[in-house]
Protein backbone atom coordinates (compact mmCIF):
# COMPACT_ATOMS: atom_id res chain seq x y z
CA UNK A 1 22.00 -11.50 -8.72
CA UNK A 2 19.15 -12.06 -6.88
CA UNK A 3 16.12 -11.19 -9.80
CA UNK A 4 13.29 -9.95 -6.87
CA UNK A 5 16.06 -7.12 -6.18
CA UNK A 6 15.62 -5.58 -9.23
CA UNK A 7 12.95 -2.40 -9.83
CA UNK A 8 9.95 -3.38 -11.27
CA UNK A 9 7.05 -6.18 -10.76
CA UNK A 10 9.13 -7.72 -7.57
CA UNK A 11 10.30 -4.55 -6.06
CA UNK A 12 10.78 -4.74 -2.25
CA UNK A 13 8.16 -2.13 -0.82
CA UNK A 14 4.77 -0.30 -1.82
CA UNK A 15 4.98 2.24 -3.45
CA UNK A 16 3.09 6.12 -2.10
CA UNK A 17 0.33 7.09 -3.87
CA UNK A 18 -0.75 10.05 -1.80
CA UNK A 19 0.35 12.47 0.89
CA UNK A 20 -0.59 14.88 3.67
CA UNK A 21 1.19 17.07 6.07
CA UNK A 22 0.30 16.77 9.71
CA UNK A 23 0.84 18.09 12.88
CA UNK A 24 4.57 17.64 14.64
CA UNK A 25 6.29 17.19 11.46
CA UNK A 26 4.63 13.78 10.58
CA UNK A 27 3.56 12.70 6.85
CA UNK A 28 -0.14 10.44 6.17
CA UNK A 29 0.90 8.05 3.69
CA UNK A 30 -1.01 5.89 1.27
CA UNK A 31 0.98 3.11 -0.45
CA UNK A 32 -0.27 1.47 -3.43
CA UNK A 33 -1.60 -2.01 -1.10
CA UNK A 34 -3.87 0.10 0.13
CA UNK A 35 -1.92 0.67 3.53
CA UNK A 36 -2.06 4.06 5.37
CA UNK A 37 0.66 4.71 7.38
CA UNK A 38 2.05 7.23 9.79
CA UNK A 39 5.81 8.88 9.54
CA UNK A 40 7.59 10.94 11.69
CA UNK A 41 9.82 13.55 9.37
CA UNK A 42 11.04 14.76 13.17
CA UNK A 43 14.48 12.78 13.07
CA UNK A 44 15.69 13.69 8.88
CA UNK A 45 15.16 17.35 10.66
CA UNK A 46 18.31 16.96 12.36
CA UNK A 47 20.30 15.90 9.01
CA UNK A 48 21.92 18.63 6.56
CA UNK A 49 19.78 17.85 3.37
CA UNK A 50 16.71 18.19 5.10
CA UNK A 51 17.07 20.94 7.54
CA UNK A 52 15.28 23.02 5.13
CA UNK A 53 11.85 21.34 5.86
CA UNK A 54 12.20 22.93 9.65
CA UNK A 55 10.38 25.77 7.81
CA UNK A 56 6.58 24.44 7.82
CA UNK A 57 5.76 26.10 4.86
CA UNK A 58 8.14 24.12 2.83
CA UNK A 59 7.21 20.92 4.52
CA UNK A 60 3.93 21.00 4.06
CA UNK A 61 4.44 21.67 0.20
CA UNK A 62 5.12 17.72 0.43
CA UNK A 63 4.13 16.16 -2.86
CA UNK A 64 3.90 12.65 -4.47
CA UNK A 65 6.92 12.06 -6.48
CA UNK A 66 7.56 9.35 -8.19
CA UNK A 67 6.23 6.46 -6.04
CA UNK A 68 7.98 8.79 -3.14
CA UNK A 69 8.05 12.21 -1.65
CA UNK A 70 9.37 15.48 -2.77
CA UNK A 71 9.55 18.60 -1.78
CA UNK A 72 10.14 21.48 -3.79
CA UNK A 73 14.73 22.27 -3.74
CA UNK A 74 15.13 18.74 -4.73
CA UNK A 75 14.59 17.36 -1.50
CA UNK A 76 12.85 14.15 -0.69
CA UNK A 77 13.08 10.93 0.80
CA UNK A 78 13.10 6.89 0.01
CA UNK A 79 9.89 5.30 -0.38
CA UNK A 80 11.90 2.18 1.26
CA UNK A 81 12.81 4.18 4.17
CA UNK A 82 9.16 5.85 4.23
CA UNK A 83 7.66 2.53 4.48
CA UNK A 84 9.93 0.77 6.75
CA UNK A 85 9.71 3.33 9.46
CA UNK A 86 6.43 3.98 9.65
CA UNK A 87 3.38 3.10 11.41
CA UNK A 88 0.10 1.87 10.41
CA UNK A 89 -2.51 4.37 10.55
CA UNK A 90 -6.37 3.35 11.47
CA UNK A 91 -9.08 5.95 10.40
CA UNK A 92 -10.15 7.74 13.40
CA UNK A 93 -7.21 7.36 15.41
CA UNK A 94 -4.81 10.06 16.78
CA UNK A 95 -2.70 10.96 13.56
CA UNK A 96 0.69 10.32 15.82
CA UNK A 97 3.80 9.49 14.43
């Protein structure tokens, strides 16, 4: 087994350390490198589990979760995933996902 697979120390991607709703179903990120990154929630939407979040109220209840994001009904999403499919974000830019 390949040791830098395992959780811990040598885990594979940041971690989140904050989050904020914003406009068109997107998520500001901040991972714990100090990266701030853009993701678009638009596409999970579409997908049974998180069909709930159509309703903004609930999205926007977003919270950090263990390195990740919840939301509240036990719904949230891989920091992995988070990280790998968004984009960085530069302060004073267009929050655009």
């Amino acid at each position: 087994m390949n040791e830098t697979m395992v959780w811990g120390e040598d885990r594979l991607r940041p971690r989140i350390t904050a989050v904020k709703p914003m406009d068109d179903y997107a998520l500001l990120l901040t991972f714990d490198n100090g990266e701030t990154r853009i993701f678009s929630a638009k596409p999970l939407l579409s997908i049974r589990a998180f069909e709930p979040l159509r309703n903004r109220g609930l999205f926007e209840a977003a919270q950090v979760a263990y390195g990740s994001v919840a939301w509240p009904g036990d719904i949230d999403c891989c920091p992995d995933t988070l990280y790998e499919q968004s984009i960085p974000w530069l302060p004073g830019t267009e929050c655009k996902a």
